[in-house]
Protein backbone atom coordinates (compact mmCIF):
# COMPACT_ATOMS: atom_id res chain seq x y z
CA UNK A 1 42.35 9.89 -76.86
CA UNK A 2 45.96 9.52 -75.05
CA UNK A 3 47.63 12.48 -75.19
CA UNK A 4 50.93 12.64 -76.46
CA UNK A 5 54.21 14.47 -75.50
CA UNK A 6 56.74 14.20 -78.29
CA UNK A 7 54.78 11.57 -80.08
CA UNK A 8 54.76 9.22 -77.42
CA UNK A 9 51.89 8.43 -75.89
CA UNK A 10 51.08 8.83 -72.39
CA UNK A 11 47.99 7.66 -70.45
CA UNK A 12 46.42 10.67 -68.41
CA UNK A 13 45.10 8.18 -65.15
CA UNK A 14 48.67 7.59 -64.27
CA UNK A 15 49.55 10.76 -63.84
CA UNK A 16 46.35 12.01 -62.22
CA UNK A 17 46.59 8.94 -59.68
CA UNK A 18 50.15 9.66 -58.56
CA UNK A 19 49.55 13.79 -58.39
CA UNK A 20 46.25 13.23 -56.01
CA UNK A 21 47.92 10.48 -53.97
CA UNK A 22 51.28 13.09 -53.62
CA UNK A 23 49.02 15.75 -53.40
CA UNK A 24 47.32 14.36 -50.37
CA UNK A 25 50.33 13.16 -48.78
CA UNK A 26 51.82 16.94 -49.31
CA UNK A 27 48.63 18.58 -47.35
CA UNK A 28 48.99 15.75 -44.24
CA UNK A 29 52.36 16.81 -43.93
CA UNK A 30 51.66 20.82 -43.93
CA UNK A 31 48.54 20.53 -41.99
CA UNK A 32 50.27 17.97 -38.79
CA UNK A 33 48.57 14.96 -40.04
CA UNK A 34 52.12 13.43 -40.40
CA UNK A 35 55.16 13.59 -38.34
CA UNK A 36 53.63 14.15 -35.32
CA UNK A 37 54.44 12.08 -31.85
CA UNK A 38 52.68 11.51 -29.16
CA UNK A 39 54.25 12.05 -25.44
CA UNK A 40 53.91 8.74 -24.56
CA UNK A 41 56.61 8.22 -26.83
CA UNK A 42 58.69 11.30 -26.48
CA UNK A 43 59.31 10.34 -22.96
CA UNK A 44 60.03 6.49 -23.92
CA UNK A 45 64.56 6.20 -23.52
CA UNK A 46 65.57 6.30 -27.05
CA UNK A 47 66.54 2.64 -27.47
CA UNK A 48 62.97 1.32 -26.66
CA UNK A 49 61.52 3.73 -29.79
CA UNK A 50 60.33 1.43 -32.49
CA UNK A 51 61.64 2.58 -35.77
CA UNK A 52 57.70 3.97 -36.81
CA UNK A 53 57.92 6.74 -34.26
CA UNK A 54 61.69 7.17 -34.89
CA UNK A 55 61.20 7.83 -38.37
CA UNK A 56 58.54 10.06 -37.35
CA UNK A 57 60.00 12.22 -34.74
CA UNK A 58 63.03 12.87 -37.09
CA UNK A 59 61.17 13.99 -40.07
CA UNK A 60 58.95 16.33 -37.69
CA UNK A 61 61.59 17.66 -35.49
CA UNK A 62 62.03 20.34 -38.33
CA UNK A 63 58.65 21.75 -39.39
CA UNK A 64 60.97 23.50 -42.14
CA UNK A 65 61.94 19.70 -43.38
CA UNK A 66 58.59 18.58 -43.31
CA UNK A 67 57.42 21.45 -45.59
CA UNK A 68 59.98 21.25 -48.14
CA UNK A 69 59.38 17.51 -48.82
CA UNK A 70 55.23 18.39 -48.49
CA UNK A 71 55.55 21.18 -50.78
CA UNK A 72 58.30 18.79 -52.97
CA UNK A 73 55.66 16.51 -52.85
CA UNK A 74 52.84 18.69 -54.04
CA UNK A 75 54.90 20.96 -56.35
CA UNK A 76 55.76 17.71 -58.35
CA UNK A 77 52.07 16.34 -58.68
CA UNK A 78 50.88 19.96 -60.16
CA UNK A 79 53.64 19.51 -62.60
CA UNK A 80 52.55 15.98 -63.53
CA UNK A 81 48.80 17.27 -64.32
CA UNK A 82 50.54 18.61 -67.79
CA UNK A 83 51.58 16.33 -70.43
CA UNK A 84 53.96 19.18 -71.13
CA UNK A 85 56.02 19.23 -67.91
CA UNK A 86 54.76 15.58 -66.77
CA UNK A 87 58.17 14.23 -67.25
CA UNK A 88 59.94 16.81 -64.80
CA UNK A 89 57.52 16.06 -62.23
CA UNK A 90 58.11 12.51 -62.51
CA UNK A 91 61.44 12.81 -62.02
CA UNK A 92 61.41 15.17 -59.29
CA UNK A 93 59.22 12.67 -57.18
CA UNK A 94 60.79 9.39 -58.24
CA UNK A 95 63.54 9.83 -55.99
CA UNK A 96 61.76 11.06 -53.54
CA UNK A 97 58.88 8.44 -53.37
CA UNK A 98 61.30 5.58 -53.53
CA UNK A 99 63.46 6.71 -50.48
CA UNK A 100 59.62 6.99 -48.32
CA UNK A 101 59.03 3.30 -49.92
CA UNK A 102 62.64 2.32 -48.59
CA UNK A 103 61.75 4.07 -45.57
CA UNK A 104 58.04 2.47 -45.21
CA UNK A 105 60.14 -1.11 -45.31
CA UNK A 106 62.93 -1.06 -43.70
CA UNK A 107 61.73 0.97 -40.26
CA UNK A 108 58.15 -0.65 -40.10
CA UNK A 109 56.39 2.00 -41.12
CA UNK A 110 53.14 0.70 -42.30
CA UNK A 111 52.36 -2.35 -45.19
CA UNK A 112 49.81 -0.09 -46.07
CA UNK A 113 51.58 3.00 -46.47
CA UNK A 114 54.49 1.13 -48.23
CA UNK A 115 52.15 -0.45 -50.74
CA UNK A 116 50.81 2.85 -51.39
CA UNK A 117 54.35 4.64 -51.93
CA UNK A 118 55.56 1.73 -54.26
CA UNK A 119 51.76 2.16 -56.44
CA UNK A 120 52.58 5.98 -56.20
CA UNK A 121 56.43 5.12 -57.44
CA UNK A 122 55.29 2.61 -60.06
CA UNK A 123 53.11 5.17 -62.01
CA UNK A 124 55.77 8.01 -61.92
CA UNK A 125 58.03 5.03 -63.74
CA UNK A 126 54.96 4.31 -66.49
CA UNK A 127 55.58 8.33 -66.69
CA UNK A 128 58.85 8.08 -67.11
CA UNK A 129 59.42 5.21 -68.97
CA UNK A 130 58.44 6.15 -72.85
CA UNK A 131 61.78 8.70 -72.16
CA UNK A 132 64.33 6.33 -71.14
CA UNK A 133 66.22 6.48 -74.41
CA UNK A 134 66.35 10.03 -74.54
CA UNK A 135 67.35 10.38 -70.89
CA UNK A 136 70.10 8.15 -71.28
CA UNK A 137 71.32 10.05 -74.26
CA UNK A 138 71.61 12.83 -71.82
CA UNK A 139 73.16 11.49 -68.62
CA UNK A 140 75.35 9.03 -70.86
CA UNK A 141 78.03 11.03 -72.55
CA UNK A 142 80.11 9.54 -75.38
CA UNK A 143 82.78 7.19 -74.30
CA UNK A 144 86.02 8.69 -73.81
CA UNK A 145 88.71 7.03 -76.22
CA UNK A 146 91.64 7.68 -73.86
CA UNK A 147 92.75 7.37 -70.44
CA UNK A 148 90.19 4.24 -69.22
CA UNK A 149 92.71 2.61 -67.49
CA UNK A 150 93.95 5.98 -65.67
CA UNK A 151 90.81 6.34 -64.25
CA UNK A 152 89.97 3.08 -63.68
CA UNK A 153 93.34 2.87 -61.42
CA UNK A 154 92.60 6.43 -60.08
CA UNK A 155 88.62 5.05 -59.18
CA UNK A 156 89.97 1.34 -57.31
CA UNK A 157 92.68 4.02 -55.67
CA UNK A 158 89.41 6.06 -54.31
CA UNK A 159 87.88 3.34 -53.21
CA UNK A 160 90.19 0.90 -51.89
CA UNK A 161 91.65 4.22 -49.86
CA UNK A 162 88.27 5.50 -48.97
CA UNK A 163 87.55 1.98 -47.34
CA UNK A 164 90.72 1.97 -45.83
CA UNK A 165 90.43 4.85 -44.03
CA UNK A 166 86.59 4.43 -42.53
CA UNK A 167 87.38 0.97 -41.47
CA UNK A 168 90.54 2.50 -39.16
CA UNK A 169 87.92 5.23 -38.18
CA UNK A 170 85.22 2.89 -36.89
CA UNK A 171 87.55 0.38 -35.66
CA UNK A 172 90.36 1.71 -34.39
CA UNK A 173 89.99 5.75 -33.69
CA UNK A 174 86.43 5.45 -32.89
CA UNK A 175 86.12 2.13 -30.72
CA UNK A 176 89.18 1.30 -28.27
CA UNK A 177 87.55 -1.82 -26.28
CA UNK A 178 87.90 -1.93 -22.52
CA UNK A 179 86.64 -3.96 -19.99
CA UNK A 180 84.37 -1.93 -18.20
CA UNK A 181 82.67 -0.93 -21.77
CA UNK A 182 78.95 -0.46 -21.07
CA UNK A 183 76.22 0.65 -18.53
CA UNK A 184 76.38 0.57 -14.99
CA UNK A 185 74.41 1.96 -12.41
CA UNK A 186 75.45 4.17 -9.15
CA UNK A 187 74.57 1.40 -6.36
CA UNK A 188 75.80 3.51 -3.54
CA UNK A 189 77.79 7.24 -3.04
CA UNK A 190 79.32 8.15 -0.06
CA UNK A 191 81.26 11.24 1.01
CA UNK A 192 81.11 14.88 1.63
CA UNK A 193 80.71 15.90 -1.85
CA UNK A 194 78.10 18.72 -3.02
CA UNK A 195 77.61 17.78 -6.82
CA UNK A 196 75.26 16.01 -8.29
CA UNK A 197 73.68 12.64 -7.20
CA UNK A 198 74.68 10.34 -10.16
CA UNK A 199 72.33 7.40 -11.07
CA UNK A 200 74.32 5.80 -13.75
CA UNK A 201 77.62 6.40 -15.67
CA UNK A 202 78.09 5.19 -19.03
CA UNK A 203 81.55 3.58 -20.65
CA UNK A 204 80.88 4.34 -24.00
CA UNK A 205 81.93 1.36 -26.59
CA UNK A 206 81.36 3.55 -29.55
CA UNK A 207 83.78 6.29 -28.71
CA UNK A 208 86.84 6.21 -27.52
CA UNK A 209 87.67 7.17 -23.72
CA UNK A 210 83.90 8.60 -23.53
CA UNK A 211 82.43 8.44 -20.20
CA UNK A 212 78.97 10.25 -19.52
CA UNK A 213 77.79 10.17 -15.76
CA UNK A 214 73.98 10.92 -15.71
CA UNK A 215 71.60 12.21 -12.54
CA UNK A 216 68.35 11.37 -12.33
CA UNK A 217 66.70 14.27 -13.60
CA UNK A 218 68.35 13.96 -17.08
CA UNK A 219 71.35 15.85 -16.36
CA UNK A 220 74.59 14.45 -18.11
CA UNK A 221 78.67 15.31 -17.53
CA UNK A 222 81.13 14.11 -20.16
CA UNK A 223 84.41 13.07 -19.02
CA UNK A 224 87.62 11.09 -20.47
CA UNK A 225 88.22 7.31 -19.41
CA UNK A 226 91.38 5.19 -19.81
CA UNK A 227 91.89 1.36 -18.37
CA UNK A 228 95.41 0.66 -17.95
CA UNK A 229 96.95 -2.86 -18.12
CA UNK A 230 96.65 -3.44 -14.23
CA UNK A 231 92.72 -2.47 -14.09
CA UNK A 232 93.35 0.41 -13.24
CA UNK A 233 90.10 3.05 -14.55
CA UNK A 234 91.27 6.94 -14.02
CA UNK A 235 88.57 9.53 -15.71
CA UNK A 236 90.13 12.94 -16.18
CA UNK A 237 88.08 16.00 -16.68
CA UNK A 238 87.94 16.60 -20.32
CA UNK A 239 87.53 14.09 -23.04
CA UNK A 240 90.79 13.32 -24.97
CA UNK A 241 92.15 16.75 -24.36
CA UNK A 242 92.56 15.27 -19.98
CA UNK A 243 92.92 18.04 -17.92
CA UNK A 244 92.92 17.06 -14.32
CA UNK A 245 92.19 14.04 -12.80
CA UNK A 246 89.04 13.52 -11.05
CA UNK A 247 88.11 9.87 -10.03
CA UNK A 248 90.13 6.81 -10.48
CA UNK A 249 89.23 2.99 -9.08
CA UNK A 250 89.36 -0.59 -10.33
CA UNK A 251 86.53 -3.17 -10.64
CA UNK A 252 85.98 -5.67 -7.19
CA UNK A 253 86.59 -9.24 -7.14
CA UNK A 254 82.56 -9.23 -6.92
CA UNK A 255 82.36 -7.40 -10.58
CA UNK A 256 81.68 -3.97 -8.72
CA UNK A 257 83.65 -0.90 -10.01
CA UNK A 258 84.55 1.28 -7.11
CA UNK A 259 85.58 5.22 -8.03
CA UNK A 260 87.19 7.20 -5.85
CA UNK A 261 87.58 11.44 -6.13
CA UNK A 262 90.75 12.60 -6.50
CA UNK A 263 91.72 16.39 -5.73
CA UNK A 264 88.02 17.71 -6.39
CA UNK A 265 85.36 18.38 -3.04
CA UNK A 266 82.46 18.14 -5.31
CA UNK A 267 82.75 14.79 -5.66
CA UNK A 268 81.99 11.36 -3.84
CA UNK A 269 83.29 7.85 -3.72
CA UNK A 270 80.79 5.83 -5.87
CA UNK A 271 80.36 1.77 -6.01
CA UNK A 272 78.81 1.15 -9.73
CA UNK A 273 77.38 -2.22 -10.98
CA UNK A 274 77.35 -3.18 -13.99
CA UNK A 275 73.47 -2.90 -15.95
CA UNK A 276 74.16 -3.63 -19.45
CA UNK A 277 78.04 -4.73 -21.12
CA UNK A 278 78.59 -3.58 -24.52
CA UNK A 279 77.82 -5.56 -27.30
């Protein structure tokens, strides 16, 4: 016989299918059966990681995340094992099923895995379902008689502004195009200087003035970059606050960029060539 919650019935397999499938998922998380990476990976350069181990390394970098979504996870499944508090542990996992389903498509998880998270996510909705009315008469409050248009003009305000103001950000504040936008890689360094033996220097295209120079064993120095109308390239100490100048050059009729140091003994004159232009 179904059992019912509030005279509506409600078929026991669904629930029990969805509360072993999260339950199981819960325990691979808590015992490292998910979210972990293998080296070969780790020491891949971060644009060459394919958006399976991505996903993965993120979600394990924290083994406190990882719990809290396992025990989320199994937490929710105990609670849909009761007709009685079924519906809260439906709801608690909906949201969190469907954003691993979104996840499972659109970074290449698995088929697999996504076809189980969307079988896991349709029986929490066959849970959730026979409540819809009543759960809308919650969340959906009686219609205010006043004051529509207000907000209405107050919301396209928000929005229009809020728009506005991120496009400027990414566009303009963030990204500043320049020429030498990109990657380029030390081809030669000459001079008496004692620091360290860059092997590339980046022009960021993604933020402003942002130039990293990188050695080869990982180390990175972040320094501010400006292009003036006569091709002129001059990198100052500290991003956007300046400081002193340290290297300044131009690019070469051949399409090398040639630095030279200016007022500092640690460094040397470097000849870069370009590896990779911005997109």
């Amino acid at each position: 016989m179904n059992e019912l919650v509030q005279g509506t019935p409600k078929p026991p397999a669904v629930r029990w299918v969805a509360a072993a499938l999260c339950i199981v998922y819960g325990f691979a998380k808590l015992n490292g059966a998910q979210f972990t990476v293998l080296d070969s990976e780790l020491s891949k350069p971060l644009g060459q990681v394919s958006g399976f181990w991505l996903t993965w390394y993120y979600f394990g970098f924290s083994p406190v995340y990882g719990s809290l979504i396992a025990l989320l996870q199994i937490g929710g499944a105990v609670l849909l094992v009761w007709p009685r508090t079924a519906l809260l542990g439906a709801l608690v996992l909906a949201p969190l099923m469907a954003n691993i389903f979104l996840i499972d498509v659109f970074y290449g998880i698995d088929p697999g895995a996504a076809a189980v998270a969307l079988g896991i996510l349709g029986c929490l909705i066959a849970v959730i379902a026979p409540h819809a009315g009543r759960l809308r008469e919650v969340v959906l409050l009686d219609r205010p008689a006043r004051r529509s248009r207000l907000r209405l003009a107050a919301l396209a305000f928000i929005l229009v502004g809020a728009f506005g103001f991120t496009w400027w950000g990414a566009n303009f504040n963030n990204r500043r195009p320049t020429p030498i936008d990109g990657i380029w890689q030390v081809v030669s360094a000459t001079g008496e200087g004692i620091g360290p033996a860059w092997q590339h220097v980046f022009f960021e295209r993604n933020r402003a003035h942002w130039v990293t120079f990188r050695a080869a064993d990982g180390t990175d120095e972040l320094h501010h970059f400006e292009v003036d109308d006569q091709g002129v390239v001059r990198i100052w100490q500290t991003w956007l606050e300046k400081g002193p100048l340290i290297m300044q050059g131009r690019v070469t009729i051949d399409g090398r960029l040639e630095l030279e140091p200016v007022g500092s003994p640690n460094r040397r004159r470097m000849v870069l060539q370009r590896q990779q232009p911005a997109p």
